[in-house]
C-alpha atoms as a PDB file:
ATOM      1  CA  UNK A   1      92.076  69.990 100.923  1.00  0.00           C
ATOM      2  CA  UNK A   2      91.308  73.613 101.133  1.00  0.00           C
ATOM      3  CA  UNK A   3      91.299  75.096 104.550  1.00  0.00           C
ATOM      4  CA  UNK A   4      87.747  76.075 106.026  1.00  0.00           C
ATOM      5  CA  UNK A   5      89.429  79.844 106.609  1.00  0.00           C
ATOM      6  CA  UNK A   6      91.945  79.576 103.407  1.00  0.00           C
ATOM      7  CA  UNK A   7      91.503  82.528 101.100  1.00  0.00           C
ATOM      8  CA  UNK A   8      93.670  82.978  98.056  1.00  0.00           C
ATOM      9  CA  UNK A   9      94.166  86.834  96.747  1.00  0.00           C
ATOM     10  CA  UNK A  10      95.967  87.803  93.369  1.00  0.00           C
ATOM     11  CA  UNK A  11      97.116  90.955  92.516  1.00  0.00           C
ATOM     12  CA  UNK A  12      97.697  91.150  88.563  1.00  0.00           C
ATOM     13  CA  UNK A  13      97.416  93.774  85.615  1.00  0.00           C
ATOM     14  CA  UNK A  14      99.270  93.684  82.867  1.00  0.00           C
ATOM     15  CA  UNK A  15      99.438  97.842  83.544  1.00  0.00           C
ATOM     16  CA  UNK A  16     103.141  98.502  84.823  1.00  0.00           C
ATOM     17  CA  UNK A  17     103.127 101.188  87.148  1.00  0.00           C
ATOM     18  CA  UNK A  18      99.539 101.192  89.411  1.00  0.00           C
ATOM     19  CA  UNK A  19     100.514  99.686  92.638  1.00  0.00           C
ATOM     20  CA  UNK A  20     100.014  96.123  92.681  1.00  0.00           C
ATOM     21  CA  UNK A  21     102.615  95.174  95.006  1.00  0.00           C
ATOM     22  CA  UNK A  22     101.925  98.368  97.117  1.00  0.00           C
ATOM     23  CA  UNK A  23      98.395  96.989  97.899  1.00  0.00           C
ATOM     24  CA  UNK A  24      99.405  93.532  98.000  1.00  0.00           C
ATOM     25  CA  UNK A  25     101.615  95.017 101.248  1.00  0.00           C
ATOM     26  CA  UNK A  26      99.229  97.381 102.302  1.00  0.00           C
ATOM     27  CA  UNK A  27      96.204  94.285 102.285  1.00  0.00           C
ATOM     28  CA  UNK A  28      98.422  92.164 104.490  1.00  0.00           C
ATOM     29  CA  UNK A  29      99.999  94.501 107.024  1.00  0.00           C
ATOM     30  CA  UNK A  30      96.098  95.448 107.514  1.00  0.00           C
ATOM     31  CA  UNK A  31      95.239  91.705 107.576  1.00  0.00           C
ATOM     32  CA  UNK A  32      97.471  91.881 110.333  1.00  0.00           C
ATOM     33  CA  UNK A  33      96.381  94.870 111.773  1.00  0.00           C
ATOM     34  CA  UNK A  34      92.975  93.253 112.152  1.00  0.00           C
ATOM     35  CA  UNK A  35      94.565  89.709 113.850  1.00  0.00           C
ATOM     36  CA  UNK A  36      94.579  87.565 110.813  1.00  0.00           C
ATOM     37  CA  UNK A  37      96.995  84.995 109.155  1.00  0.00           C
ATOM     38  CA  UNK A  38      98.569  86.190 106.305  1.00  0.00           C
ATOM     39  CA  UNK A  39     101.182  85.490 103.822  1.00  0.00           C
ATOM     40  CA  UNK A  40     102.531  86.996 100.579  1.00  0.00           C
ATOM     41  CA  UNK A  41     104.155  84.666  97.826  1.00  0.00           C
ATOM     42  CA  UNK A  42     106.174  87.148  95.169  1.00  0.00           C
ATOM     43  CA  UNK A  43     105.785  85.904  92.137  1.00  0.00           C
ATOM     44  CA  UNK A  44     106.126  88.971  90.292  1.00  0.00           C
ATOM     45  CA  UNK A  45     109.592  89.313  88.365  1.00  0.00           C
ATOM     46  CA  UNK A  46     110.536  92.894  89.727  1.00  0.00           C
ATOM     47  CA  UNK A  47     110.189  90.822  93.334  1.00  0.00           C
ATOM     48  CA  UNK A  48     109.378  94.264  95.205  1.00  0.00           C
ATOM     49  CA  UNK A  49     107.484  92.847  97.844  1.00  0.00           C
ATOM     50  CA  UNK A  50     110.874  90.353  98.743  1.00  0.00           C
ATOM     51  CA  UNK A  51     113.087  93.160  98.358  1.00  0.00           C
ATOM     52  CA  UNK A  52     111.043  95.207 100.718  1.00  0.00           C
ATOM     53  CA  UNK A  53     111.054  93.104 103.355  1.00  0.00           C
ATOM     54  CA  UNK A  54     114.966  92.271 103.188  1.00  0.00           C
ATOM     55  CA  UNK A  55     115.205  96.279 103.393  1.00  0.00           C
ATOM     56  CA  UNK A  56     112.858  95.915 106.576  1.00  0.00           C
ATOM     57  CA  UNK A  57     114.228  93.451 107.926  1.00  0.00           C
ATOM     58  CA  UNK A  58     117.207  95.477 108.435  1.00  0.00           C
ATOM     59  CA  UNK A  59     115.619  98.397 109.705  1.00  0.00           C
ATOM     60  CA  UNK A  60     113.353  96.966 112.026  1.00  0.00           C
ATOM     61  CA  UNK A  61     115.496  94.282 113.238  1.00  0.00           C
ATOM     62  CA  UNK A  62     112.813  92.297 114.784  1.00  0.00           C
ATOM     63  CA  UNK A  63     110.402  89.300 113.839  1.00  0.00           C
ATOM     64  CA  UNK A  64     108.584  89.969 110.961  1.00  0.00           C
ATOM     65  CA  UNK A  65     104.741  89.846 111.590  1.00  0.00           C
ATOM     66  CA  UNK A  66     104.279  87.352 108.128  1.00  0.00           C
ATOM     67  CA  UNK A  67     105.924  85.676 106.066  1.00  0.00           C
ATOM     68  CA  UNK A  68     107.219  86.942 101.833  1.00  0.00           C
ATOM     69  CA  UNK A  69     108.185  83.826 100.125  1.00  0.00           C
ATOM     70  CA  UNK A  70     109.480  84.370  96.084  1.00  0.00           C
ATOM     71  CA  UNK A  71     108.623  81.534  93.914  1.00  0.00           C
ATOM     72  CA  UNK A  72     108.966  81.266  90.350  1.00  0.00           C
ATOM     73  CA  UNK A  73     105.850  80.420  87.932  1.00  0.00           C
ATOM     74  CA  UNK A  74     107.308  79.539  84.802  1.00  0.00           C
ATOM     75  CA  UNK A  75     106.788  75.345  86.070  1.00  0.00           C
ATOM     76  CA  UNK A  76     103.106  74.780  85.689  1.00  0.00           C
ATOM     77  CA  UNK A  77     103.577  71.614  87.569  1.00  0.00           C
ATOM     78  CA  UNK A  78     105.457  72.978  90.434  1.00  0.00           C
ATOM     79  CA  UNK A  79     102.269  75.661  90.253  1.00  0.00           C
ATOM     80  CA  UNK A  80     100.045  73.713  90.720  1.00  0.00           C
ATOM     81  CA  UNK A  81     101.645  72.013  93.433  1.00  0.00           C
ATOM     82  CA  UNK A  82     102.029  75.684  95.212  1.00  0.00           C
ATOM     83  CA  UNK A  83      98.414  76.166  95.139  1.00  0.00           C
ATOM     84  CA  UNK A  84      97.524  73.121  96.362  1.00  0.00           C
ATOM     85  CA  UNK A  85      99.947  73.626  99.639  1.00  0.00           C
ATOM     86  CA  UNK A  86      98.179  77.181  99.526  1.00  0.00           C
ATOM     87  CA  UNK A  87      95.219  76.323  99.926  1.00  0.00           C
ATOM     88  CA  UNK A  88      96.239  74.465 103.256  1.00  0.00           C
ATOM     89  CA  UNK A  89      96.967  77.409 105.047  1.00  0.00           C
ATOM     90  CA  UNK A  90      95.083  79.005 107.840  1.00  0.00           C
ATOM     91  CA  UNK A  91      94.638  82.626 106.877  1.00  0.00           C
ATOM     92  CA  UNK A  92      95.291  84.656 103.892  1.00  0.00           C
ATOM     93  CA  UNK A  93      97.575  83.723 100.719  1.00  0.00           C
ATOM     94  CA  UNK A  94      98.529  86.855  98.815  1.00  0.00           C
ATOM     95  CA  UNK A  95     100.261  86.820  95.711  1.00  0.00           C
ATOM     96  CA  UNK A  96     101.760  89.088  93.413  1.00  0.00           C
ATOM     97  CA  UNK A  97     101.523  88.200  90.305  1.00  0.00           C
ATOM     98  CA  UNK A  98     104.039  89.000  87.276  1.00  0.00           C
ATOM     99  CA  UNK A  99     102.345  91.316  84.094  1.00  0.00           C
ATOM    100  CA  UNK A 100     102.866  88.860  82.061  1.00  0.00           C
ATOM    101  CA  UNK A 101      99.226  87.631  81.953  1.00  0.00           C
ATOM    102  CA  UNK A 102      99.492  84.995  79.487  1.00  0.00           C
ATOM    103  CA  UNK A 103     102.222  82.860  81.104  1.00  0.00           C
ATOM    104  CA  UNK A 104     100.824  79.326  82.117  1.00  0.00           C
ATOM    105  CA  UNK A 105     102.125  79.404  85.715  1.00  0.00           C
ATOM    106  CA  UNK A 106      99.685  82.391  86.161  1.00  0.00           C
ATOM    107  CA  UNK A 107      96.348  80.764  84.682  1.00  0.00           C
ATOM    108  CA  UNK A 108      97.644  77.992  87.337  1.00  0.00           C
ATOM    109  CA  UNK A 109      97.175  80.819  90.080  1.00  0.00           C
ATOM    110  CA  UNK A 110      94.158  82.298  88.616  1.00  0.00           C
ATOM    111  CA  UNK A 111      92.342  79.213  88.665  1.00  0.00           C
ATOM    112  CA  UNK A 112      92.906  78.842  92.850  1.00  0.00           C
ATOM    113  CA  UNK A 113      91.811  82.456  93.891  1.00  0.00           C
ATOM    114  CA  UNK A 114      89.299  83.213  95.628  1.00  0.00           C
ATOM    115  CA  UNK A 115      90.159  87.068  94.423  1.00  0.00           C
ATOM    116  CA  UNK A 116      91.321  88.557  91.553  1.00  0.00           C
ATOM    117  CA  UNK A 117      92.281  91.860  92.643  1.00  0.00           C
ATOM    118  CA  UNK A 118      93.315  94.223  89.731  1.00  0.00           C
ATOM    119  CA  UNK A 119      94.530  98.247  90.671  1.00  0.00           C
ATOM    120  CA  UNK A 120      94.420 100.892  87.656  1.00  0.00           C
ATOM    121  CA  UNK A 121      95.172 104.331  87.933  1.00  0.00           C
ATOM    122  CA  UNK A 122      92.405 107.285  86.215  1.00  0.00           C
ATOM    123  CA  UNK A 123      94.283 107.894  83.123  1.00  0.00           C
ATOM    124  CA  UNK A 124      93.270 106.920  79.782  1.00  0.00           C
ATOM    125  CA  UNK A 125      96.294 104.108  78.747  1.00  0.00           C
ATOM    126  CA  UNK A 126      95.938 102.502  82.771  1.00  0.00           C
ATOM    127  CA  UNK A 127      92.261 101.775  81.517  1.00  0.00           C
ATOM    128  CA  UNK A 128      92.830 101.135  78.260  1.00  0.00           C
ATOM    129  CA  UNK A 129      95.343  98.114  79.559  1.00  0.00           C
ATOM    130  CA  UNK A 130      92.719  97.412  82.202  1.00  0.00           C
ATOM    131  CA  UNK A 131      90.352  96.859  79.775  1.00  0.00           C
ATOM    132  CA  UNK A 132      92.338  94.139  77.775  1.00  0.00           C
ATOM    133  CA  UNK A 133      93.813  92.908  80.852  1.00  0.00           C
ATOM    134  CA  UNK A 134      90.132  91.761  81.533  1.00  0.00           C
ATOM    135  CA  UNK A 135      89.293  90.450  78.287  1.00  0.00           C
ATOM    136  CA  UNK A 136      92.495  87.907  78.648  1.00  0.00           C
ATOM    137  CA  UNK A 137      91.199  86.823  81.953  1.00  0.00           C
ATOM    138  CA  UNK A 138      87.295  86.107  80.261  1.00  0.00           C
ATOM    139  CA  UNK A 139      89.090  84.394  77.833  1.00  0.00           C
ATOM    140  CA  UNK A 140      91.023  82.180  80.680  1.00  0.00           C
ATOM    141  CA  UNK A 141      88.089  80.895  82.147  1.00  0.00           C
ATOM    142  CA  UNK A 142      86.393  79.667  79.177  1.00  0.00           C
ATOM    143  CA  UNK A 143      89.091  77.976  79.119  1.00  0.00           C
ATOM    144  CA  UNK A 144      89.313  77.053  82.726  1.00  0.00           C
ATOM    145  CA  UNK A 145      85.517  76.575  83.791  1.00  0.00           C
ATOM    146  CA  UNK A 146      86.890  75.501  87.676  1.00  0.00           C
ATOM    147  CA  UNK A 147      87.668  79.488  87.831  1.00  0.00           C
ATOM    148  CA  UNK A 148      85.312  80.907  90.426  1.00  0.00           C
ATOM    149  CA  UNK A 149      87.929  84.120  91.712  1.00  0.00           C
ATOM    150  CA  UNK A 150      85.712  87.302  92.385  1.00  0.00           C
ATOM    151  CA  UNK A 151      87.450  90.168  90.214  1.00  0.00           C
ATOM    152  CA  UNK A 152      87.830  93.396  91.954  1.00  0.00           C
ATOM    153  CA  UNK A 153      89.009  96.707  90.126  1.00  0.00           C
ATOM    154  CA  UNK A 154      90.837  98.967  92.033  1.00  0.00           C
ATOM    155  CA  UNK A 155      90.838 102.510  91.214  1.00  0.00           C
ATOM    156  CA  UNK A 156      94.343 103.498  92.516  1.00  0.00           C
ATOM    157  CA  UNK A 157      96.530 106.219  93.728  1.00  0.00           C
ATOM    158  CA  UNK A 158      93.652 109.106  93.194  1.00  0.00           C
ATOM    159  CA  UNK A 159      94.047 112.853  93.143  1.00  0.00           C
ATOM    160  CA  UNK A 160      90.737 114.554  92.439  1.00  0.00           C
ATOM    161  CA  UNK A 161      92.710 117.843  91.909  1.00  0.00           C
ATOM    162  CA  UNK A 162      94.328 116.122  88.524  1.00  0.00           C
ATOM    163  CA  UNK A 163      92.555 116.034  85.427  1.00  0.00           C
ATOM    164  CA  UNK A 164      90.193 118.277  83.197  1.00  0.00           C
ATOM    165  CA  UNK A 165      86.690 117.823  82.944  1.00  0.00           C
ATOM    166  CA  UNK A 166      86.263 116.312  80.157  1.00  0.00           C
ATOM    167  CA  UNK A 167      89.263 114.070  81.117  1.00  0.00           C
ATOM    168  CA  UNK A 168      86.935 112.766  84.252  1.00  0.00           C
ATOM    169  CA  UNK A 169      83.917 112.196  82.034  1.00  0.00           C
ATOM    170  CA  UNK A 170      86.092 110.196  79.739  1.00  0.00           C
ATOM    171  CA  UNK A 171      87.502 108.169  82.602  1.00  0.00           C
ATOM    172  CA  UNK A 172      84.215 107.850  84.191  1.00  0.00           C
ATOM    173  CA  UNK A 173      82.706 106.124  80.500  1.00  0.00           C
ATOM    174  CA  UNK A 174      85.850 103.257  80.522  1.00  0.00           C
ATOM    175  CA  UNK A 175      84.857 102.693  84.391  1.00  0.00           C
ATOM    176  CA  UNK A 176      81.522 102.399  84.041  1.00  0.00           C
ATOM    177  CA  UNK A 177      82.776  99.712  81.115  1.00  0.00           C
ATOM    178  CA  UNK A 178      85.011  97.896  83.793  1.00  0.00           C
ATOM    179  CA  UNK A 179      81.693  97.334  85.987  1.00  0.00           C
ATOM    180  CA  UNK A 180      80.201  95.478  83.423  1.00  0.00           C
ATOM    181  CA  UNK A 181      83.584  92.658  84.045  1.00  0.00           C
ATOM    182  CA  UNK A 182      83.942  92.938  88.069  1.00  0.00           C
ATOM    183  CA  UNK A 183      83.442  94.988  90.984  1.00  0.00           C
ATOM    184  CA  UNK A 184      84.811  98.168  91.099  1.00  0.00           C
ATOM    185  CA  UNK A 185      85.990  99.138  94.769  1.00  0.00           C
ATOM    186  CA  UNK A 186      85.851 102.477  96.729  1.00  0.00           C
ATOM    187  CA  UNK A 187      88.977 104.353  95.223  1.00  0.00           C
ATOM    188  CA  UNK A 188      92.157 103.920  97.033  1.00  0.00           C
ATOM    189  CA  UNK A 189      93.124 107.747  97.862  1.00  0.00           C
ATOM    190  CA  UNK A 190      97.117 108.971  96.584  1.00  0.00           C
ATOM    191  CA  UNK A 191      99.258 109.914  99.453  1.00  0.00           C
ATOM    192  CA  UNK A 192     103.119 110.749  99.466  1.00  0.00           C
ATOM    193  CA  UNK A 193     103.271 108.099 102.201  1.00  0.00           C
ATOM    194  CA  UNK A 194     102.564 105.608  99.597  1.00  0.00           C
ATOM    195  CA  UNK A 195     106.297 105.602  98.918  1.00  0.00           C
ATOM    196  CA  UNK A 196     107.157 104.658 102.564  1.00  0.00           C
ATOM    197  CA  UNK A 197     105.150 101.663 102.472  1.00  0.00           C
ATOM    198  CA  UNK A 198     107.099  98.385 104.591  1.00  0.00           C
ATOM    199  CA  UNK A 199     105.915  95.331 105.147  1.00  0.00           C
ATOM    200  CA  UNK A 200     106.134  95.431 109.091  1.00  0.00           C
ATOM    201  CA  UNK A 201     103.395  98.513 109.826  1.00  0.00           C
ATOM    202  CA  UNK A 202     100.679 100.602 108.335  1.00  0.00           C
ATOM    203  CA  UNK A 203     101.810 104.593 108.668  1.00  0.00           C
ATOM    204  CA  UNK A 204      98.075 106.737 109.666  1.00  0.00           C
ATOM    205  CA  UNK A 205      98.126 108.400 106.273  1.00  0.00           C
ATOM    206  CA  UNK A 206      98.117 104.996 104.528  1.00  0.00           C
ATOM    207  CA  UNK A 207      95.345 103.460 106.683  1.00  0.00           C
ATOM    208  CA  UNK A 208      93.092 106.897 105.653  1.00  0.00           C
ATOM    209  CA  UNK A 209      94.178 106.360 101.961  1.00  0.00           C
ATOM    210  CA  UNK A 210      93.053 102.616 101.520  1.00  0.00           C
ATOM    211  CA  UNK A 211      90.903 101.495 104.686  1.00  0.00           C
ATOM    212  CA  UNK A 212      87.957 101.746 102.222  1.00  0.00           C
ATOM    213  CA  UNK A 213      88.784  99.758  99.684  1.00  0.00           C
ATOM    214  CA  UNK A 214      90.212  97.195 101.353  1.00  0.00           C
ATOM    215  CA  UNK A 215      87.772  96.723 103.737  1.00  0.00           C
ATOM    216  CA  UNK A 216      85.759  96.194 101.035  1.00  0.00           C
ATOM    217  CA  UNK A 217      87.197  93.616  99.337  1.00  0.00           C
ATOM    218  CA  UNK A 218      87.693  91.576 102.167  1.00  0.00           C
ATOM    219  CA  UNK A 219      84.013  92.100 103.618  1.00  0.00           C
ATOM    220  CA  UNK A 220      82.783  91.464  99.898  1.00  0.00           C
ATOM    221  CA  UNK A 221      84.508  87.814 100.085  1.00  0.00           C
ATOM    222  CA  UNK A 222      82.989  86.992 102.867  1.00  0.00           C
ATOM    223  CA  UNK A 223      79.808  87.636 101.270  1.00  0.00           C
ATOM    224  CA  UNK A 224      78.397  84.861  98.755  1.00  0.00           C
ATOM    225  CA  UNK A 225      77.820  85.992  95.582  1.00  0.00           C
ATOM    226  CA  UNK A 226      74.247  85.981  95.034  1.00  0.00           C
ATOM    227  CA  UNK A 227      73.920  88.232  97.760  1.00  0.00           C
ATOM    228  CA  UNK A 228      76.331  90.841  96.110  1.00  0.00           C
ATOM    229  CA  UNK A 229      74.036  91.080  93.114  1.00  0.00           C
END
């Protein structure tokens, strides 16, 4: 039985590289920040969000404020069992998902969200990828009708000083192409402090950099659908 404030989150792209599990921690420390539940499952095979957090751990030396779990996909049926104790929880479920978008474990995961949440950087093969990233996932939920998760594409780790002219117009043509599949957020600025992110607190420059788009996304979910439109 889902939870009356249960909301399931997964960060995916095929697209190495664009700071999935960067906003995955930068979603729930400012979950946090603003007094809500949250948790992060790491599903992802590079496990940087787990890795981070034994690195914090260390550092910090006190109790974490939530909880990084790792957990394997590659048993549907222990999957789907996850997502069903997921969607007990009071608060947030975050997960960061592996690239490998055609495993069965992660059309498992897909089909629980509430939120697809998918990050791509301005720069031609990041879209590109985007682009057939989201024509897998169309093709996942005519297979999987019970799929209802909100897609939400991310434009990530932005620096208006890089890029020609006509490299913006051409990035503006595939984004305007990506609207047609999802919501596309308020970009999510590039800062140096990026690279410091932990999973215990949000550093000022990082707030400025994402507050936007995140508060976006979560305000959008709690927003019906029709009512987007």
């Amino acid at each position: 039985m889902k939870h009356q404030n249960n909301v399931i989150i997964v960060f995916a792209n095929q697209k190495g590289g664009v700071g999935k599990s960067t906003l995955c921690l930068l979603l729930a420390n400012y979950l946090v920040y603003w007094k809500k539940n949250v948790c992060i499952i790491d599903t992802d095979l590079q496990q940087s969000a787990s890795m981070q957090r034994q690195i914090d751990e260390q550092q910090f030396g006190t109790e974490p404020p939530y909880a990084i779990q790792s957990f394997s996909i590659a048993d549907t049926a222990t999957m789907q069992q996850l997502m069903e104790n997921a969607q007990e929880f009071d608060g947030y479920v975050l997960f960061d998902a592996p690239g490998n978008i055609k495993d069965d474990g992660l059309a498992v995961m897909l089909a629980y969200a509430d939120a697809i949440v998918c990050p791509y950087e301005y720069e031609t093969k990041s879209l590109v990828s985007t682009q057939t990233f989201i024509g897998v996932l169309e093709q996942l939920r005519e297979l999987n009708p019970q799929m209802k998760a909100r897609l939400f594409l991310v434009p990530n780790k932005v620096d208006t000083r890089i890029g020609t002219a006509a490299e913006w117009k051409a990035w503006m043509e595939h984004e305007r192409v990506l609207a047609q599949h999802g919501t596309v957020t308020p970009r999510a600025g590039y800062r140096i402090q990026m690279r410091r992110v932990n999973t215990y607190d949000l550093l000022d420059d990082q707030k400025h950099a994402v507050y936007d788009t995140l508060r976006f996304i979560i305000q959008s979910l709690r927003t019906p659908n029709h009512e987007q439109n």
